[in-house]
Protein backbone atom coordinates (compact mmCIF):
# COMPACT_ATOMS: atom_id res chain seq x y z
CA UNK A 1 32.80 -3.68 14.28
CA UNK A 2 30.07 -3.13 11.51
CA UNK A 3 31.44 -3.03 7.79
CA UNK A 4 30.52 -0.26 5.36
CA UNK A 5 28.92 -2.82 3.37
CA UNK A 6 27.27 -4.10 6.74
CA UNK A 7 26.48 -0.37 7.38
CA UNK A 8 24.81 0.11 3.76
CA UNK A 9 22.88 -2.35 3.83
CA UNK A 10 21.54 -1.75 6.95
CA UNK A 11 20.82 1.83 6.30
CA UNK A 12 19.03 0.58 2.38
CA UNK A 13 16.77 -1.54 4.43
CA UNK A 14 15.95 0.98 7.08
CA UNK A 15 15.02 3.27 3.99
CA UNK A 16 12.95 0.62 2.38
CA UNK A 17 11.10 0.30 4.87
CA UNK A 18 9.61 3.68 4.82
CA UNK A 19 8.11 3.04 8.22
CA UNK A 20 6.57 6.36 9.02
CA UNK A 21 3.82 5.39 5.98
CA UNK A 22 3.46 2.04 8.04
CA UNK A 23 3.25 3.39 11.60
CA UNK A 24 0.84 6.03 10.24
CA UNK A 25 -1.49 3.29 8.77
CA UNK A 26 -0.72 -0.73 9.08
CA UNK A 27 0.35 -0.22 13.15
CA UNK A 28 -2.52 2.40 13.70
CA UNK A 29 -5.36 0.42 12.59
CA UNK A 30 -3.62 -2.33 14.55
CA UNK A 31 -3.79 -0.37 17.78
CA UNK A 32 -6.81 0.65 17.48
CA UNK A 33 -7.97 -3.17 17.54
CA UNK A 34 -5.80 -4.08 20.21
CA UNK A 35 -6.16 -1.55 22.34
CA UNK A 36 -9.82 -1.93 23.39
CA UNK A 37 -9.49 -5.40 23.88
CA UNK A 38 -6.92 -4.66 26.56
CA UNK A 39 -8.66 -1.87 27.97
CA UNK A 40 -12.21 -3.38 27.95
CA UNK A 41 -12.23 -7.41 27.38
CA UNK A 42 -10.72 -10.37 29.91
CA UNK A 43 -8.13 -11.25 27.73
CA UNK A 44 -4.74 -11.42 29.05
CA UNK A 45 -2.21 -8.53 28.53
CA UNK A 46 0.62 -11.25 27.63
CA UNK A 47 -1.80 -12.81 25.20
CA UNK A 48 -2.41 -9.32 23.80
CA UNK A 49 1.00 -8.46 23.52
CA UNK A 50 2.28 -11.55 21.67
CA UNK A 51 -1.10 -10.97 19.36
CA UNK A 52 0.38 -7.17 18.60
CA UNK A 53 3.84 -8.48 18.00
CA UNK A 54 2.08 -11.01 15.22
CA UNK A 55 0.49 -8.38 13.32
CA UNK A 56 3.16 -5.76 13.91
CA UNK A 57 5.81 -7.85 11.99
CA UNK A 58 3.58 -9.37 9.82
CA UNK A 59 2.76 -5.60 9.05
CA UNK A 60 6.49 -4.88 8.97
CA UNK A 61 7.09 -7.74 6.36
CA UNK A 62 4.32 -7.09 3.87
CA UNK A 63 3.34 -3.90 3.57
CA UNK A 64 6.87 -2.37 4.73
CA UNK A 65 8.83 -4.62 3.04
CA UNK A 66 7.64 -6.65 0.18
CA UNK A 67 4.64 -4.34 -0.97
CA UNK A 68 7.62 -1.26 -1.17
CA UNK A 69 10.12 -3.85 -2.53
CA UNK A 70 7.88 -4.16 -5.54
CA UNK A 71 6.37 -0.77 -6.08
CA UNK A 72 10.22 0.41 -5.95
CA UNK A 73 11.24 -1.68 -8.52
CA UNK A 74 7.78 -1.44 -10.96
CA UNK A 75 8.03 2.59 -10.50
CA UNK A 76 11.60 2.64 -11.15
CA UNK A 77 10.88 0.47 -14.33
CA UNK A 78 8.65 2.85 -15.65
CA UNK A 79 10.47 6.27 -14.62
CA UNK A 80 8.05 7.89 -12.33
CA UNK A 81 10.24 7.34 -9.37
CA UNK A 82 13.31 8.80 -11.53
CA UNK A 83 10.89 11.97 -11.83
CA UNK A 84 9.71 12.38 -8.64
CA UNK A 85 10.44 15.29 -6.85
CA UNK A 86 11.08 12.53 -3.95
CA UNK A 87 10.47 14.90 -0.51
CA UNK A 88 7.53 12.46 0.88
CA UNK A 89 6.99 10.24 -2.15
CA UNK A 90 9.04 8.88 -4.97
CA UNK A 91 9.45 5.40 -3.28
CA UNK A 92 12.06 4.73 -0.80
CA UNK A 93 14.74 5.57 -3.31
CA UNK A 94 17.30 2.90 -2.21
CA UNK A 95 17.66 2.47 -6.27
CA UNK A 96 18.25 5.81 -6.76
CA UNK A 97 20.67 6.33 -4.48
CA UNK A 98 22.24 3.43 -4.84
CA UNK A 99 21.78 1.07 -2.04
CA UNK A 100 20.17 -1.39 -3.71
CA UNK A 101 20.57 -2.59 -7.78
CA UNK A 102 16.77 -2.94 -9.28
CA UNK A 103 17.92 -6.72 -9.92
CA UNK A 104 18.94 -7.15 -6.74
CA UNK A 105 15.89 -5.84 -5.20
CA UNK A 106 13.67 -7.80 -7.48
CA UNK A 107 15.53 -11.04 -6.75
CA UNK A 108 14.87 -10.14 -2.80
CA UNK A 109 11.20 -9.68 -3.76
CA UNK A 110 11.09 -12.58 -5.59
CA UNK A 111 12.57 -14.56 -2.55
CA UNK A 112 10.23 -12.66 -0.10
CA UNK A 113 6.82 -14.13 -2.06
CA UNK A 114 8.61 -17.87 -2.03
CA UNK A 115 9.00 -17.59 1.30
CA UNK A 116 5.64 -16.28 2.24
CA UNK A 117 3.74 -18.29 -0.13
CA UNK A 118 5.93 -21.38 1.85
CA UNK A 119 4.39 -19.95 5.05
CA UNK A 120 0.84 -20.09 3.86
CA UNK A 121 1.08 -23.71 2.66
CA UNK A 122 2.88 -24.38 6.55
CA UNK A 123 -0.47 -22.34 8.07
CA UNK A 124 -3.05 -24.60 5.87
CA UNK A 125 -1.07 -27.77 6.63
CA UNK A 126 -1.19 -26.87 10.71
CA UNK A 127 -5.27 -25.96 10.27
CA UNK A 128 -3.87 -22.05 10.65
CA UNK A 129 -6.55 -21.37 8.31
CA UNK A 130 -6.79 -17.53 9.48
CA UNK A 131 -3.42 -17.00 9.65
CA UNK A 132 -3.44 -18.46 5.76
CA UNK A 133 -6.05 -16.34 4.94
CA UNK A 134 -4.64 -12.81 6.81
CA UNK A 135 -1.12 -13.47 5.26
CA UNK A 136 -2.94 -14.29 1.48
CA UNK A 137 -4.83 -10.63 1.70
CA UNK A 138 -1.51 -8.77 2.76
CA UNK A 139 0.58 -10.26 -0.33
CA UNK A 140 -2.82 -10.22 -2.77
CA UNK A 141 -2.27 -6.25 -1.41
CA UNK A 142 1.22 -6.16 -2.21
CA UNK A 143 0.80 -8.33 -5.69
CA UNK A 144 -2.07 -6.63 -7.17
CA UNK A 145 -0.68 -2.86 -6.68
CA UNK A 146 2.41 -3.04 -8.47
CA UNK A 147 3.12 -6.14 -10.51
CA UNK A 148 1.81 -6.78 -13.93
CA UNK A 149 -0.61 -7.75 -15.14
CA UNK A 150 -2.99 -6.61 -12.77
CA UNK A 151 -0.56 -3.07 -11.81
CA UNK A 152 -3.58 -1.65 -10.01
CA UNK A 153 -1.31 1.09 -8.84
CA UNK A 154 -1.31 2.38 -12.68
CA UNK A 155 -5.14 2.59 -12.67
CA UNK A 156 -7.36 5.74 -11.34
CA UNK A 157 -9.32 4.22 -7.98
CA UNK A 158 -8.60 0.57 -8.78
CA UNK A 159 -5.68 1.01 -6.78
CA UNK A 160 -6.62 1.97 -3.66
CA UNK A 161 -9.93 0.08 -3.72
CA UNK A 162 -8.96 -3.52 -4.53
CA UNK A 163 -5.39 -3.69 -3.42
CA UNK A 164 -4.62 -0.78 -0.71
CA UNK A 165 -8.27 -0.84 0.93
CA UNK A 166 -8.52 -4.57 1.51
CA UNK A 167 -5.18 -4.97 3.10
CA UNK A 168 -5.76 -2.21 5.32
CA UNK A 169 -9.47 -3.43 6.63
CA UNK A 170 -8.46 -6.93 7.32
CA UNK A 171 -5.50 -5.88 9.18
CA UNK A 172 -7.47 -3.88 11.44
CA UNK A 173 -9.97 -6.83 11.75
CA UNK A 174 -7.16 -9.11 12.46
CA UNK A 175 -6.56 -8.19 16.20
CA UNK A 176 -10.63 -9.41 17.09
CA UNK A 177 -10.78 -12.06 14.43
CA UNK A 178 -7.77 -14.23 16.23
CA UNK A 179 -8.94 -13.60 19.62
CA UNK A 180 -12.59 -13.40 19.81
CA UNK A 181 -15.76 -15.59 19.18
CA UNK A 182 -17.06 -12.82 17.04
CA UNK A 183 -16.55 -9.94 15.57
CA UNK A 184 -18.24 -6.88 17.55
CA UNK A 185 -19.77 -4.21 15.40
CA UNK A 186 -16.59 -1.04 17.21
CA UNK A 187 -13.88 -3.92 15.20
CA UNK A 188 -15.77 -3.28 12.01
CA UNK A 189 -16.24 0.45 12.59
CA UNK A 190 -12.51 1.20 13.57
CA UNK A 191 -10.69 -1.08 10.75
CA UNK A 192 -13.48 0.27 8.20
CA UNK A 193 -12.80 4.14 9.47
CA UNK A 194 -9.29 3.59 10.06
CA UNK A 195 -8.69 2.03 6.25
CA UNK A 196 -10.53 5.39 4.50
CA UNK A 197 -8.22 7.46 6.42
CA UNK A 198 -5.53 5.61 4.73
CA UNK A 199 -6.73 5.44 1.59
CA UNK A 200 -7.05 9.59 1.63
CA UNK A 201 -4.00 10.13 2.72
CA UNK A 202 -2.45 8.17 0.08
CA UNK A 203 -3.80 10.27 -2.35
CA UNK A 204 -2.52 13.21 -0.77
CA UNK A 205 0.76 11.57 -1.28
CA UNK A 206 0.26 11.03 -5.00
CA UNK A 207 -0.15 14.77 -5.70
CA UNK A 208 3.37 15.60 -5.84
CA UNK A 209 3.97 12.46 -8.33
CA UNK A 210 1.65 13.95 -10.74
CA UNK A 211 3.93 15.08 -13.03
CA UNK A 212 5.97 12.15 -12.72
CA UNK A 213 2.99 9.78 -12.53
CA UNK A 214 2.09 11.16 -16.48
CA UNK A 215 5.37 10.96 -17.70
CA UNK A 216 5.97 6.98 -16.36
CA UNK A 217 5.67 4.57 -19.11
CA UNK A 218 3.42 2.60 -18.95
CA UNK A 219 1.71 6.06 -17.76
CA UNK A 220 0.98 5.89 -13.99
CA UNK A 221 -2.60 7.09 -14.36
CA UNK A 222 -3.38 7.10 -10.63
CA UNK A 223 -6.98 8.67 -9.23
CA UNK A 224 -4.81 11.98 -9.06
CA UNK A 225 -3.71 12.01 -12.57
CA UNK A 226 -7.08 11.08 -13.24
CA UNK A 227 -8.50 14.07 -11.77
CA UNK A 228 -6.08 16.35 -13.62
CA UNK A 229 -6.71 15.07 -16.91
CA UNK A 230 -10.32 15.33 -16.50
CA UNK A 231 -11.08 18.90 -14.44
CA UNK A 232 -7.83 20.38 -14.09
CA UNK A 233 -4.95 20.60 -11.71
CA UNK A 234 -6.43 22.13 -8.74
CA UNK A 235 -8.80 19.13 -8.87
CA UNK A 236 -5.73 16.88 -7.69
CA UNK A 237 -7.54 17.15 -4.34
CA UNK A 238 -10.50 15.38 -5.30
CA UNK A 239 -9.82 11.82 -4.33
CA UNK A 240 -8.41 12.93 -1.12
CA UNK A 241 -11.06 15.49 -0.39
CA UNK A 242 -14.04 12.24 -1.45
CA UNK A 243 -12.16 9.49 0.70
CA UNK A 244 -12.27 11.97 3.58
CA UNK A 245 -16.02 12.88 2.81
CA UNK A 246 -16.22 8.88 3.20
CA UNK A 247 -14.49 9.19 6.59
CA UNK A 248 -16.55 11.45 7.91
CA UNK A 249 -19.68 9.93 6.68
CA UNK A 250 -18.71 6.50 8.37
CA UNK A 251 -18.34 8.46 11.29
CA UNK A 252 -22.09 9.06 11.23
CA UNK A 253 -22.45 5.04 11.87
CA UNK A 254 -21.29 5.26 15.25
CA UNK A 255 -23.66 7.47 16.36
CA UNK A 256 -25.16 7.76 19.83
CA UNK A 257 -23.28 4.85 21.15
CA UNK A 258 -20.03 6.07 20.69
CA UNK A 259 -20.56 9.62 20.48
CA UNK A 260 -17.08 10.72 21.97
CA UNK A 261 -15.29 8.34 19.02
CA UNK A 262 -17.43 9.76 16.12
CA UNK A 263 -16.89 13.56 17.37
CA UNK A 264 -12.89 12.86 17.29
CA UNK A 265 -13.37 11.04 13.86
CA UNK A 266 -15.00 13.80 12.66
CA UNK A 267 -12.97 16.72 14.00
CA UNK A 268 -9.68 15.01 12.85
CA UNK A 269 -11.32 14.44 9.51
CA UNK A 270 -12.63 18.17 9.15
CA UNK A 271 -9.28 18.82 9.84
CA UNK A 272 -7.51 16.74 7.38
CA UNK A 273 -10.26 18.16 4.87
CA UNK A 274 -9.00 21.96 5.44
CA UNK A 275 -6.05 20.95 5.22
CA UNK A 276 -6.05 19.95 1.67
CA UNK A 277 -8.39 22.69 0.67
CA UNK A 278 -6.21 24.98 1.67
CA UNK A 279 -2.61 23.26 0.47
CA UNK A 280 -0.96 25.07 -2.93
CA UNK A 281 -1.21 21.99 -5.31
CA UNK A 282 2.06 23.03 -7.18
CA UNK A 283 4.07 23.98 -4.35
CA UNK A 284 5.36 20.28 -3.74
CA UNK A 285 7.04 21.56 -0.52
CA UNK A 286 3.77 22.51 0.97
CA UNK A 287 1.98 19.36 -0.25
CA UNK A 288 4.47 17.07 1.83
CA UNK A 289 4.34 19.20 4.77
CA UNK A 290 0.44 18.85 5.14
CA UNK A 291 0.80 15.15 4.61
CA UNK A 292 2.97 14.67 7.40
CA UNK A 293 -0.09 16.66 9.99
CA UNK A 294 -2.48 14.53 7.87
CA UNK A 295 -0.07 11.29 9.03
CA UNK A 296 -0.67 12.49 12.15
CA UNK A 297 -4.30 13.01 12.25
CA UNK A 298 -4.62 9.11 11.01
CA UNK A 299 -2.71 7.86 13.65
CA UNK A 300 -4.44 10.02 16.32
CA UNK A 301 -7.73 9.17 14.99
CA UNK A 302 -6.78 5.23 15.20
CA UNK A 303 -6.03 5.58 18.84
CA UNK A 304 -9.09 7.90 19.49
CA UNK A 305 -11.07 5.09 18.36
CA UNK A 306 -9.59 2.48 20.42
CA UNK A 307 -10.39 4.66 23.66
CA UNK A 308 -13.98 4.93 22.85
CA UNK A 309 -15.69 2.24 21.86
C-alpha cells in the first residue's frame, strides 16, 4: 500500500510535469515527424515505435522535467510565480503548494543536469554523436531560459528565440535525422511550422503573468511585458498575434505540393489568430480558456501535417 509521502510525491511530480504544455508541443512536433515516416517510408513500424519512445521520454525528461524544474525554482526566486494568478500559468506550483521545498527542487535539478551531462559524455564515448548533440540542444533549451546568467526567460524575444525555438525545431527534426539518409524538405517544414506554433502559444500563456512578470525581481520583462510597456496593455497580443503571422506565412512555403497541409496550417492558424483578437486581455479567466483551444489547434495542426506531406 502507497504511503502519503509515497502518494505526495507522486502527485508533486505528476504536477511538475505539466504535461498538457508538453503533449501540446514537444510530443506534437514529434508526431508529426514520425508519423509520415510510418505512413509513407519502408521503415519498420517496431523501428518507428522504439524511435517515438526515444524522443517521447527524452521529451518527458527535458523539457517536462528539468526545463520546469528550473523555471519553477528561478520564478519562485524572483516572485512572479508567488503573483501569478496561476489558472494556466504560474509554473507547476509544487513550491507553492507545498510538494516540493525550492532547495529540494534545485538539488533534483542540479542532479538531473549531472546526470544528463554524464549521458552526453556516454553518447560521445559510444560515437552517439547525434544523440550527444539532440540531448546538448534540449538542456542548452532548458539552461539558457531560466538560469543565470544567461535567464533568457527574463528578456523580451530572447527567450523564445534562442532557448524555446531551438529546442522545439530540433526535436521535430529528430524523428528524420536518426532514421534517414537525409533530411527531406516536409521534416524541415513541419518541425519549422510546428516550433512557431509553439512559440505563439507561449506567449499567449505569458499574458496572464503580466502583472506578475513586472513585479518579479529581477523584473521578468518577457516579449509580453515588453509590449505593455511600450504600446499599452491591449498590445499584450502582439507577440502572439506576430509568431502566428509567422505561422501562417511559413505555410505559404508548402505551396502547391502540399496544398491540403498548408490550407489546414493556415485555417488552424487564422483560427488561433481570432482567437486572440478577440480574447479580453484583463479577464485572466478568458485568457486561459482560449489557450487551452489554441493547445488544441497546435496539436491538431502537428498531426495535420504529418498526414499530408
Amino acid at each position: 500500500m502507497l504511503t502519503t509521502q509515497t502518494l505526495t510525491s507522486l502527485k508533486g511530480g505528476w504536477l511538475l510535469l505539466r504535461s498538457v504544455a508538453v503533449i501540446s508541443s514537444s510530443v506534437a512536433t514529434i508526431i508529426s515527424t514520425i508519423l509520415p515516416m510510418y505512413l509513407y517510408t519502408s521503415i519498420s513500424p517496431q523501428e518507428l515505435y522504439l524511435l517515438f519512445f526515444l524522443l517521447f521520454l527524452g521529451a518527458f525528461i527535458i523539457h517536462g522535467v528539468l526545463t520546469h524544474i528550473l523555471n519553477d525554482y528561478v520564478d519562485h526566486r524572483s516572485g512572479t510565480d508567488q503573483r501569478s494568478p496561476a489558472i494556466l500559468s504560474g509554473g507547476s506550483r509544487v513550491i507553492q503548494t507545498g510538494y516540493i521545498s525550492p532547495e529540494n527542487l534545485w538539488r533534483i535539478g542540479k542532479s538531473l543536469l549531472l546526470l544528463l551531462f554524464l549521458l552526453i559524455l556516454a553518447f560521445l564515448f559510444f560515437g552517439y554523436y547525434k544523440l550527444a548533440i539532440l540531448l546538448s540542444i534540449g538542456i542548452w533549451g532548458a539552461v539558457s531560459y531560466s538560469l543565470p546568467p544567461l535567464q533568457f526567460s527574463y528578456r523580451p524575444f530572447i527567450g523564445e528565440w534562442f532557448s524555446t525555438f531551438p529546442s522545439v525545431l530540433f526535436l521535430g527534426l529528430a524523428g528524420a535525422w536518426l532514421s534517414l539518409d537525409h533530411l527531406p524538405e516536409w521534416v524541415w517544414q513541419n518541425a519549422l511550422i510546428n516550433a512557431l506554433f509553439c512559440i505563439a502559444w507561449v506567449m499567449v500563456h505569458h499574458i496572464p503573468d503580466r502583472d506578475a512578470d513586472r513585479q518579479a525581481r529581477p523584473m521578468k520583462r518577457t516579449s509580453v511585458v515588453w509590449s505593455i510597456e511600450k504600446f499599452g496593455l491591449a498590445f499584450s497580443r502582439l507577440p502572439a498575434l506576430l509568431y502566428f503571422g509567422f505561422t501562417g506565412t511559413c505555410a505559404v512555403w508548402l505551396g502547391l505540393d502540399r496544398i491540403e497541409a498548408a490550407a489546414g496550417t493556415l485555417v488552424l492558424t487564422i483560427a488561433a489568430i481570432i482567437l486572440v483578437l478577440k480574447m479580453r486581455v484583463g479577464d485572466d479567466e478568458q485568457v486561459s480558456s482560449y489557450e487551452k483551444i489554441i493547445l488544441l489547434l497546435a496539436m491538431i495542426n502537428a498531426v495535420w501535417l504529418g498526414i499530408f506531406i
